[in-house]
Protein backbone atom coordinates (compact mmCIF):
# COMPACT_ATOMS: atom_id res chain seq x y z
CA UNK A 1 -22.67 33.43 -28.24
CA UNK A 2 -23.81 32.09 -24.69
CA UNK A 3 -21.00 33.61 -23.29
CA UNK A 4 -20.99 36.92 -25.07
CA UNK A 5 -24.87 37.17 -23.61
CA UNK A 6 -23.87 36.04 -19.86
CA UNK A 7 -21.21 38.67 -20.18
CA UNK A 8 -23.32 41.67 -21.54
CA UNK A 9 -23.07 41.99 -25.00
CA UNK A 10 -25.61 39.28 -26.38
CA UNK A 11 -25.38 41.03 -30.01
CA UNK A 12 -21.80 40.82 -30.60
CA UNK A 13 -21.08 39.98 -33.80
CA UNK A 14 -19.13 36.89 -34.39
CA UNK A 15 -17.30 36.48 -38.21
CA UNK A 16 -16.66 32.47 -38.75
CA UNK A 17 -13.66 31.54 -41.13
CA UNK A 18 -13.26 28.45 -43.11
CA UNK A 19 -11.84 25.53 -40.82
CA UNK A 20 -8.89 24.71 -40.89
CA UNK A 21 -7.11 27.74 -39.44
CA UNK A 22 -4.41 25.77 -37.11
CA UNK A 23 -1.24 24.17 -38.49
CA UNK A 24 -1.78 26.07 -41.60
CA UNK A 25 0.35 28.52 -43.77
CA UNK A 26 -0.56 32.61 -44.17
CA UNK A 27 -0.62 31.59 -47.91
CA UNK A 28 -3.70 29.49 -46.95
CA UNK A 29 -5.23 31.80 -44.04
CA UNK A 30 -5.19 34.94 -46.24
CA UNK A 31 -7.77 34.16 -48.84
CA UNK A 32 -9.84 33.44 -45.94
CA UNK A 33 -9.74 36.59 -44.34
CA UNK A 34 -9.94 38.92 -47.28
CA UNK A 35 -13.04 37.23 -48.22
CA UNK A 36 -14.27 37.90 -44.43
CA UNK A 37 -12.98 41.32 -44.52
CA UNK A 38 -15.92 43.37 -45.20
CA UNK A 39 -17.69 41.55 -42.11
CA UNK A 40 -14.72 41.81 -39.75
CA UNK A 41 -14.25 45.66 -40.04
CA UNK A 42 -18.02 46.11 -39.65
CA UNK A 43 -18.02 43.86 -36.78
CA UNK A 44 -15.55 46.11 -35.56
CA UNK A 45 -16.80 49.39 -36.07
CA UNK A 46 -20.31 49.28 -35.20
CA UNK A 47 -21.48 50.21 -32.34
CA UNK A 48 -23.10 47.67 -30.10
CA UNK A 49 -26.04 48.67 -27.29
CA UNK A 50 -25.20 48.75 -24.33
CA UNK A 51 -26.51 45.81 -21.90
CA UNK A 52 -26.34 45.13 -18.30
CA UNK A 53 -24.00 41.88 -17.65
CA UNK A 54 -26.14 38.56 -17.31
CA UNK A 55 -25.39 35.93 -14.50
CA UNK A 56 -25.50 32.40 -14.31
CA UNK A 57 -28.41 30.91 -15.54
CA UNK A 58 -30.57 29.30 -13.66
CA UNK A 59 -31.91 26.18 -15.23
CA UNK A 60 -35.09 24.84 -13.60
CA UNK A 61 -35.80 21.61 -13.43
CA UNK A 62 -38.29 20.71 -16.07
CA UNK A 63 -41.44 18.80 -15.91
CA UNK A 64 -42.54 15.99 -18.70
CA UNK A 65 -45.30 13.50 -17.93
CA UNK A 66 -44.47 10.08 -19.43
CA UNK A 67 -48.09 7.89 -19.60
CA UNK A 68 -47.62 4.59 -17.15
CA UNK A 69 -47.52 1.47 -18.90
CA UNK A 70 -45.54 -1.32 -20.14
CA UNK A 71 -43.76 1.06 -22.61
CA UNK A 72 -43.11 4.31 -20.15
CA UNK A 73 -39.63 3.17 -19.57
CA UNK A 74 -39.11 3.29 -22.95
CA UNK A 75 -41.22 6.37 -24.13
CA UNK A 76 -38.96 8.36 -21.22
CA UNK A 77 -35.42 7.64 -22.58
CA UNK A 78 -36.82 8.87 -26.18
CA UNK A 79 -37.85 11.80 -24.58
CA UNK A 80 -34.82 12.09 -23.01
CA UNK A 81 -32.77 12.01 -26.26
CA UNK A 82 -35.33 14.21 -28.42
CA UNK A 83 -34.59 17.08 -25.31
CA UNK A 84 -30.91 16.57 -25.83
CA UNK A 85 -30.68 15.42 -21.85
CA UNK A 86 -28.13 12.66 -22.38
CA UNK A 87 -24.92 11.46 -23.13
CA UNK A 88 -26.77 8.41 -25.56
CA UNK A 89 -26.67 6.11 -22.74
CA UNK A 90 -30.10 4.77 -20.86
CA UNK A 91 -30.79 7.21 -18.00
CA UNK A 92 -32.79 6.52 -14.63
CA UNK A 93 -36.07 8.80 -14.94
CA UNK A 94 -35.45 11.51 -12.15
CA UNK A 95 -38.96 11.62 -10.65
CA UNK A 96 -39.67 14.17 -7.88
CA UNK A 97 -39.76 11.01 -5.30
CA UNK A 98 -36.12 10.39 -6.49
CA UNK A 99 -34.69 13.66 -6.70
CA UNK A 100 -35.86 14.05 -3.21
CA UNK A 101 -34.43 11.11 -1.88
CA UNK A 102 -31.10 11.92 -3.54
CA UNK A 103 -31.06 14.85 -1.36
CA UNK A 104 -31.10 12.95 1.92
CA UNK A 105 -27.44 13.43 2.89
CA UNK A 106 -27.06 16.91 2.01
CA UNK A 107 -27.92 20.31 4.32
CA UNK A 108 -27.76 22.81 1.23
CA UNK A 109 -31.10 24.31 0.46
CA UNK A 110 -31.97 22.69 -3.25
CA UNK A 111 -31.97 25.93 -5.16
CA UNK A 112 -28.17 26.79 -3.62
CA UNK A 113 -25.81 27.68 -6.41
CA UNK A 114 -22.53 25.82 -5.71
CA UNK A 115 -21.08 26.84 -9.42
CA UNK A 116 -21.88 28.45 -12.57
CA UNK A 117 -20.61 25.96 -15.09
CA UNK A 118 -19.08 27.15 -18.48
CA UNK A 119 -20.04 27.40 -20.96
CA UNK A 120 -23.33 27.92 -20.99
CA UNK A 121 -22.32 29.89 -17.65
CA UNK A 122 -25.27 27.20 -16.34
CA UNK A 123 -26.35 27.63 -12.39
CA UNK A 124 -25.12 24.12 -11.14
CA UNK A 125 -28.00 24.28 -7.80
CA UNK A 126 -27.95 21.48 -5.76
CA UNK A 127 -31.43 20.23 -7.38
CA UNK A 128 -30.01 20.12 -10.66
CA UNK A 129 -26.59 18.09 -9.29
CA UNK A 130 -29.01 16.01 -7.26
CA UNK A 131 -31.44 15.59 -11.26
CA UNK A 132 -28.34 14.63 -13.16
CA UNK A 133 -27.17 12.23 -10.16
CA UNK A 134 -29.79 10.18 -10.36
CA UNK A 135 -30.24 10.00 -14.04
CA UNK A 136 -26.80 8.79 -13.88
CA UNK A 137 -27.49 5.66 -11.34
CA UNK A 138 -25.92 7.32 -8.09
CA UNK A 139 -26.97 6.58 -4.54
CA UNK A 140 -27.68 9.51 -2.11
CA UNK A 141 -24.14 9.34 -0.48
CA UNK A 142 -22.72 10.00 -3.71
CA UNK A 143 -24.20 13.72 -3.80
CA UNK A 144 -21.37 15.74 -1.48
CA UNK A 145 -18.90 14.39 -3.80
CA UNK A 146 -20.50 15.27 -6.56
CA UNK A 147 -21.48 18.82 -4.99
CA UNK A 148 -17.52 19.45 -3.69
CA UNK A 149 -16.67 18.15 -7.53
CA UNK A 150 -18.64 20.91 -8.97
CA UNK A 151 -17.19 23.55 -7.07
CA UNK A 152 -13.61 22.27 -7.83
CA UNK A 153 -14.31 22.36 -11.69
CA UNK A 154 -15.68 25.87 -11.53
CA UNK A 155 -12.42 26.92 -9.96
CA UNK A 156 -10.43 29.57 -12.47
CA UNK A 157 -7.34 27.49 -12.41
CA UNK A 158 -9.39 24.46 -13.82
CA UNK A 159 -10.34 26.25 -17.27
CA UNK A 160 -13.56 24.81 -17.46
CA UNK A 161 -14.21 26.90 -20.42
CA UNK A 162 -11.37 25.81 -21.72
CA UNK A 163 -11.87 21.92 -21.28
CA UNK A 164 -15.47 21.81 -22.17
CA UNK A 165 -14.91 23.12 -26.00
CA UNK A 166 -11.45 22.14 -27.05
CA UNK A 167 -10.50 19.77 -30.18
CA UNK A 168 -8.64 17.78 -26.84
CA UNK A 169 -9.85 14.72 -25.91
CA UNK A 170 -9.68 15.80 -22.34
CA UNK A 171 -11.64 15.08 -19.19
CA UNK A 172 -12.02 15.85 -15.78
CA UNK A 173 -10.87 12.77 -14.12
CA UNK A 174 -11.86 12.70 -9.98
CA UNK A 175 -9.16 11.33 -7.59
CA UNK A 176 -11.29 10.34 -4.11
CA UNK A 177 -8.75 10.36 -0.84
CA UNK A 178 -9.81 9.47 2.19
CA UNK A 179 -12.01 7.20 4.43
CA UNK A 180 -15.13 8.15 2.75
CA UNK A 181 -14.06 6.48 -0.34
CA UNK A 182 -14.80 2.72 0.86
CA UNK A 183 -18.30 4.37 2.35
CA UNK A 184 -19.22 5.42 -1.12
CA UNK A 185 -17.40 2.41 -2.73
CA UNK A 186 -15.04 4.15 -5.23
CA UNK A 187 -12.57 1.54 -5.72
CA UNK A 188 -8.84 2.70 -5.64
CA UNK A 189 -7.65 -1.10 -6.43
CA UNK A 190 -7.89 -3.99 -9.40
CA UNK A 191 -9.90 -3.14 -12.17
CA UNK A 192 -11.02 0.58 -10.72
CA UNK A 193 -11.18 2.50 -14.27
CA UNK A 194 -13.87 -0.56 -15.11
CA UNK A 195 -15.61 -2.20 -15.44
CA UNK A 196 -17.07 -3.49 -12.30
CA UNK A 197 -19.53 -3.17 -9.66
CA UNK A 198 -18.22 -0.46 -7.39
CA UNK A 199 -19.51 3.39 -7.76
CA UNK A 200 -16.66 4.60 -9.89
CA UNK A 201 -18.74 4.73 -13.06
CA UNK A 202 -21.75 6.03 -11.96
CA UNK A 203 -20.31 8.82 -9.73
CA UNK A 204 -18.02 9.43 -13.58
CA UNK A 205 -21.22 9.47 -15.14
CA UNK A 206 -23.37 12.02 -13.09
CA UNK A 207 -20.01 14.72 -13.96
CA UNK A 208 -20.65 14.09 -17.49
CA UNK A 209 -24.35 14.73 -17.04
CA UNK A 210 -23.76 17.49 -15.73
CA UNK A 211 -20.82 18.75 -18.13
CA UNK A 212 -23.46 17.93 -20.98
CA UNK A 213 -27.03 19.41 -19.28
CA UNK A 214 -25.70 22.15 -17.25
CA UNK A 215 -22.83 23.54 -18.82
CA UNK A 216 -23.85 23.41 -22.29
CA UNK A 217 -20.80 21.04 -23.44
CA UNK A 218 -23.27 19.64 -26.54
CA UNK A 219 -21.12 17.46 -28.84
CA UNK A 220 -20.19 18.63 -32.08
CA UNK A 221 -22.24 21.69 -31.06
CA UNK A 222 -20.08 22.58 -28.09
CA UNK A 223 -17.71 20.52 -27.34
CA UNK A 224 -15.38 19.86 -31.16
CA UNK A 225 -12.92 17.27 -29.08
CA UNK A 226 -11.43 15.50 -32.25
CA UNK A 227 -12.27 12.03 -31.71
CA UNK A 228 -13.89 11.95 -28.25
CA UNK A 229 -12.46 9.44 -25.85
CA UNK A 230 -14.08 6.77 -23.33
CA UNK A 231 -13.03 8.36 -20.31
CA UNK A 232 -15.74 11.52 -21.23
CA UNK A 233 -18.26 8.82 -20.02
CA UNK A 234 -16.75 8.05 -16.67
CA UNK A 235 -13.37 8.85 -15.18
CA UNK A 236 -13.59 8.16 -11.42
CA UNK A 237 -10.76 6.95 -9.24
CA UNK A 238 -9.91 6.53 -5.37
CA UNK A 239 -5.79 6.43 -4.50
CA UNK A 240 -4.94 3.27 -2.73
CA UNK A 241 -3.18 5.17 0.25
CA UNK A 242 -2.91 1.69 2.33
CA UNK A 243 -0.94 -0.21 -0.63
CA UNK A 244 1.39 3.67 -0.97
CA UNK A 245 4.15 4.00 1.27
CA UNK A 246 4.48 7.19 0.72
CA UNK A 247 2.02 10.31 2.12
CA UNK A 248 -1.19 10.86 -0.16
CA UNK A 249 -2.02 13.35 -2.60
CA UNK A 250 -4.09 14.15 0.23
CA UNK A 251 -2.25 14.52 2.86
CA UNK A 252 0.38 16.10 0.70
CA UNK A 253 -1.98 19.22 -0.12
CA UNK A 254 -2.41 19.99 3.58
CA UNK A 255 -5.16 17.65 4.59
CA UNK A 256 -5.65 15.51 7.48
CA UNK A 257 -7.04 11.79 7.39
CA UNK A 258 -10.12 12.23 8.85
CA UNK A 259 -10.84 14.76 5.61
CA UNK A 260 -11.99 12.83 2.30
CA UNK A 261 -11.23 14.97 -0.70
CA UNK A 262 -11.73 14.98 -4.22
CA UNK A 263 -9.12 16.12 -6.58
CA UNK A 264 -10.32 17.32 -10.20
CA UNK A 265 -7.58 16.69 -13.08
CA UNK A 266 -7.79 17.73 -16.20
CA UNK A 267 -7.02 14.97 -17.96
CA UNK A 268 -6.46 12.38 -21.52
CA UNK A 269 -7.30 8.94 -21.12
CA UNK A 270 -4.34 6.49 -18.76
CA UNK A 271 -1.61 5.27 -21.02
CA UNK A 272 -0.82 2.00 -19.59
CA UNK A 273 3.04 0.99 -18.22
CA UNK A 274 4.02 -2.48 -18.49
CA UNK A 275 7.64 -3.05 -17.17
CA UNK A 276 7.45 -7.09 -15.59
CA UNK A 277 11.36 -7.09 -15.60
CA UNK A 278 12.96 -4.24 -13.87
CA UNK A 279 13.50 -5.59 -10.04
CA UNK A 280 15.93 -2.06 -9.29
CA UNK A 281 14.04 1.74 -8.45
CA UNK A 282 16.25 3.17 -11.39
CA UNK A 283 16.18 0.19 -13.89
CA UNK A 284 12.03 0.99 -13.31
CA UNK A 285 12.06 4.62 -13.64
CA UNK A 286 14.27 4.22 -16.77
CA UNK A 287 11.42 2.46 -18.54
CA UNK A 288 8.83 4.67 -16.65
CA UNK A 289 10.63 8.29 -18.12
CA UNK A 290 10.63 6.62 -21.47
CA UNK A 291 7.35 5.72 -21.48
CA UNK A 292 6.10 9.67 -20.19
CA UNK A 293 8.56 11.13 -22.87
CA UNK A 294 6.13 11.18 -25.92
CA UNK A 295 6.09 14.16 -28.38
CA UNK A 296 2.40 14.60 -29.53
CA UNK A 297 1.20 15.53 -25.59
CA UNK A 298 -0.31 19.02 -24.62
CA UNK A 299 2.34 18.81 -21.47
CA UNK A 300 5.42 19.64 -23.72
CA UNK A 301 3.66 23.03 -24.95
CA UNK A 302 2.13 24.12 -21.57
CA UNK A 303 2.64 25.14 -18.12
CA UNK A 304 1.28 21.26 -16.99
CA UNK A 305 0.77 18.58 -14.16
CA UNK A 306 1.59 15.28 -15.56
CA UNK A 307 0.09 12.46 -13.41
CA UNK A 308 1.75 8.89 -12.73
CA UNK A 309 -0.68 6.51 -11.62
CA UNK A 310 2.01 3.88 -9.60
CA UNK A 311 0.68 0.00 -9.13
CA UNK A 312 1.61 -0.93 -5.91
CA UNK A 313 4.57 -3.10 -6.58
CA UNK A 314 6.02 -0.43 -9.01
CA UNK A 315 6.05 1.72 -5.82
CA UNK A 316 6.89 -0.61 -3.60
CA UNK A 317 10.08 -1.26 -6.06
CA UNK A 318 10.73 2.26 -6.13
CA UNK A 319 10.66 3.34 -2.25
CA UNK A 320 12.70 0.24 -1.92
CA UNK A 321 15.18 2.06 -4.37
CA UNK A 322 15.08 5.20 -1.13
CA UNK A 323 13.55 7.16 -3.50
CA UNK A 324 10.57 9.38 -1.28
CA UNK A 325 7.50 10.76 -3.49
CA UNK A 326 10.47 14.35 -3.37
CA UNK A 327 13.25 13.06 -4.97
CA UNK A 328 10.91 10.66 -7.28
CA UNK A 329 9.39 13.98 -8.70
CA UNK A 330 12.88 15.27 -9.21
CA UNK A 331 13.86 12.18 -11.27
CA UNK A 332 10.92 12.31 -13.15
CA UNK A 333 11.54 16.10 -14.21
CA UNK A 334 14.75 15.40 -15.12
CA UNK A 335 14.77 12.49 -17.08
CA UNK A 336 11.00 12.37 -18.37
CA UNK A 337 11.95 14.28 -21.71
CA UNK A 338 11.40 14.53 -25.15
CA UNK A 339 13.98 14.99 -27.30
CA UNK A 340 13.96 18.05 -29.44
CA UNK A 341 14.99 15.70 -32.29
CA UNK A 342 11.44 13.64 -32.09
CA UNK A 343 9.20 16.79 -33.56
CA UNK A 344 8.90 18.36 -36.51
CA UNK A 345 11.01 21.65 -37.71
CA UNK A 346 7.45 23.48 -38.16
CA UNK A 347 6.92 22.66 -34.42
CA UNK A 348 10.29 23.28 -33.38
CA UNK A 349 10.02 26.58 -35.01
CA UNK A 350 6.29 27.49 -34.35
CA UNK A 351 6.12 26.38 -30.82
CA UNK A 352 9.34 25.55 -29.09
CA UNK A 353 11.14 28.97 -30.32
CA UNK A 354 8.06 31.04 -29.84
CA UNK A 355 6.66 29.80 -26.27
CA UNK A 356 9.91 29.20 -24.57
CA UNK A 357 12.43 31.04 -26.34
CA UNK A 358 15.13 30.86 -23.68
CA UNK A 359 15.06 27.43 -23.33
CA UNK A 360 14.66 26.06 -27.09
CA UNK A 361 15.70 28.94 -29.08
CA UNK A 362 19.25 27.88 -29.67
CA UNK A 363 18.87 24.33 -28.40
CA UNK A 364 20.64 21.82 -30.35
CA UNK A 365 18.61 18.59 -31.22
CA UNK A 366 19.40 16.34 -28.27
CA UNK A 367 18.12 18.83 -25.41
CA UNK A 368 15.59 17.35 -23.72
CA UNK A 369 11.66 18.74 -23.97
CA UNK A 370 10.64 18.68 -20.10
CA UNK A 371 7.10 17.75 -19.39
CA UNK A 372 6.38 20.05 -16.58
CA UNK A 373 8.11 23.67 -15.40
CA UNK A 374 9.25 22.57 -11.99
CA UNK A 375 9.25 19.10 -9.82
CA UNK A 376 6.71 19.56 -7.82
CA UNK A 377 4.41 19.88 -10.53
CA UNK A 378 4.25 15.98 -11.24
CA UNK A 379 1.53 14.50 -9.79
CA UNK A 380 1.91 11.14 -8.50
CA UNK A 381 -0.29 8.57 -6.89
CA UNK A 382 -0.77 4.93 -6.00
CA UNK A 383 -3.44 2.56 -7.19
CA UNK A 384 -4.48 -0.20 -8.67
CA UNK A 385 -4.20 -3.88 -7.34
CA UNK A 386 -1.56 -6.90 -8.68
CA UNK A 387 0.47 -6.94 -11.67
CA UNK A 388 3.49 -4.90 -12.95
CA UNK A 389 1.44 -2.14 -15.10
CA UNK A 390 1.28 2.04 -13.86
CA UNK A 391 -0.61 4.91 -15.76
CA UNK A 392 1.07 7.88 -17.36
CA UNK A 393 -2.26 10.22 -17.48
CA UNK A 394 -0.86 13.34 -19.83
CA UNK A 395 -3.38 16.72 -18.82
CA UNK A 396 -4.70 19.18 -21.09
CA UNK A 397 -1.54 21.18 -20.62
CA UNK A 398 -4.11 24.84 -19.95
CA UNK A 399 -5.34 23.58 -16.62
CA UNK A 400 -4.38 23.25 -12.96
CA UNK A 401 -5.82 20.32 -10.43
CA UNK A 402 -8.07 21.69 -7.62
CA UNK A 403 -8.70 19.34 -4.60
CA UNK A 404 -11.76 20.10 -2.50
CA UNK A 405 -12.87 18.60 0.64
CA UNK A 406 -16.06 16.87 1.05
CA UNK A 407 -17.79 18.72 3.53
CA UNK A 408 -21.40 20.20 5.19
CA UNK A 409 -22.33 23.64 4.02
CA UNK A 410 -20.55 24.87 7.04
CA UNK A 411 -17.71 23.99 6.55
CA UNK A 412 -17.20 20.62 8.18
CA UNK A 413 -16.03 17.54 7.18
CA UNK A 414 -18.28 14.46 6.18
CA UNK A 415 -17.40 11.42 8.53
CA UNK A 416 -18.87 7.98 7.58
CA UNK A 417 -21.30 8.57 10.60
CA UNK A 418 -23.32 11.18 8.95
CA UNK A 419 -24.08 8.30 6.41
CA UNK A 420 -25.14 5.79 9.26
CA UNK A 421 -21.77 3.68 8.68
């Protein structure tokens, strides 16, 4: 109903049915709509008033005093919960003095809108980034990530929306390239999903903050994901471009090295790799496609990114093989598939021959499932320190990746000098 009042029409009326709906037969779904059917026709033939369209709303930053004392610290994370501010986690009081200093770095007025996040259609201002940031544990370099993050997730092509109140376990996982990443201390290397002491998980957190206070994305409430997943704390990551020997996702979506971007992924949680034995490019990518070819991902039923997280020695194994980051995406596309034989008939018949018709409808049993539409739409990046283990990270399947420079309100890019480094 937020979104039906930011769009105009704040007394539509809304007809619930019985869960479940999905993955169920007609013979089940129709009771449930007959006994809805007086409601949905009246819902649909009633006029509604007529209302001007609303806009992004602008949350201000609220004001609670907490009494000093031995027990303040305390008395302000129970506030904290009762107002529904956090993601059940200890938060860092954002006092004005804080908030303030948060904004050192940044040249954006505080009450500049940089997105309207869905779906609560909430005015992300820089204030409220710079609230949630330090509830979260950043440090004032942190904020024009966070601030070029924001805009990235509000971008169409993310789906948001979409993201924020699925039964998916998906989150937006950040991919930092570029020199500022050793400035702010993401770590791109051993150990950099956690835990640790670099800036990953705090820079993770302050997105989730935001997800939770600004767009609306109230668990349960909001957001139905199924189970929930760790990564919806913190999902933070820098590529390790000097262990890669091949051209960054960076550089490879027009950016020079100077630039530090941030690349926003819509994303489940990294499903680990482990292939100690394969010494040859193809004897690795063998076990690599097998490992991406799994039938219960969103990427076989959607236009998708998939994203392979290389170690460094995988990579180095597989440029050694003459395989460039090209022709490893074209390997990948063709031999990363599921075959048809490895789902059921009901979603053979109530996905494959409905969404892709011309490529399933006929298809005998052995035809390979492809995990993306074309090549190029594999992502792949390096990371992570020694040891024989990559990432397969499936995606939501109903989102793109948006990579956003980290720049000044004018337009130019932040160099470790503006930080005093």
């Amino acid at each position: 109903m937020t979104q039906a009042r930011v769009l105009g029409l704040p007394s539509l009326p809304r007809v619930v049915l019985p869960h479940p709906i999905g993955g169920t037969t007609m013979d089940t779904i129709a009771p449930k709509l007959d006994a809805a059917f007086e409601d949905i026709l009246a819902g649909l033939t009633t006029p509604l008033p007529i209302t001007a369209a609303g806009s992004a709303a602008v949350l201000r930053a609220e004001r609670i005093d907490v009494p000093a004392g031995d027990d303040a610290w305390d008395d302000a994370q129970r506030e904290f919960m009762r107002r529904g501010w956090g993601d059940g986690l200890p938060m860092v009081p954002p006092t004005p003095a804080r908030v303030q200093a948060m904004l050192r770095f940044v040249d954006h007025a505080p009450d500049h809108v940089v997105a309207a996040l869905a779906p609560r259609m909430g005015a992300a201002t820089v204030e409220a980034i710079a609230v949630n940031a330090v509830m979260a544990g950043c440090r004032p370099v942190h904020l024009p990530l966070l601030i070029a993050a924001v805009h990235a997730m509000a971008e169409r092509r993310f789906n948001l929306y979409g993201i924020q109140a699925t039964t998916h376990c998906v989150s937006p996982l950040l991919i930092i390239n570029g020199p500022l990443a050793r400035v702010m201390n993401i770590n791109g290397s051993t150990g950099m999903f956690g835990p640790g002491p670099w800036d990953n998980g705090v820079v993770g957190r302050a997105i989730r903050l935001l997800l939770l206070n600004v767009g609306g994305a109230v668990p349960v409430e909001i957001d139905k994901s199924t189970m929930g997943h760790p990564a919806k704390y913190t999902f933070v990551m820098a590529e390790n471009e000097d262990a890669s020997p091949w051209p960054s996702l960076r550089a490879e979506r027009g950016y020079s090295d100077e630039v530090t971007t941030v690349t926003v992924v819509g994303a489940e949680g990294p499903h680990n790799i482990n292939d100690h034995e394969s010494i040859t490019a193809d004897g690795l990518l063998k076990m690599i496609a097998g490992s991406m070819a799994q039938p219960g991902q969103n990427n076989v039923y959607y236009a998708a990114e998939p994203l392979l997280i290389l170690s460094p020695e995988h990579s180095a194994t597989i440029a050694g093989g003459g395989y460039d980051k090209d022709s490893l995406k074209r390997k990948l596309f063709e031999d990363a598939r599921v075959p048809l034989s490895m789902f059921s008939r009901e979603n053979i018949e109530r996905r494959m021959h409905r969404k892709f018709p011309e490529l399933y409808k006929n298809a005998p049993d052995d035809v390979g499932v492809r995990l993306a539409h074309r090549p190029e739409d594999f992502m792949v990046v390096v990371a992570g320190g020694p040891g024989k283990h990559s990432m397969y990270v499936p995606t939501f399947g109903g989102t793109l990746s948006v990579t956003e420079s980290i720049a000044h309100s004018d337009g130019r890019p932040y160099l470790g000098s503006d930080f005093g480094e």
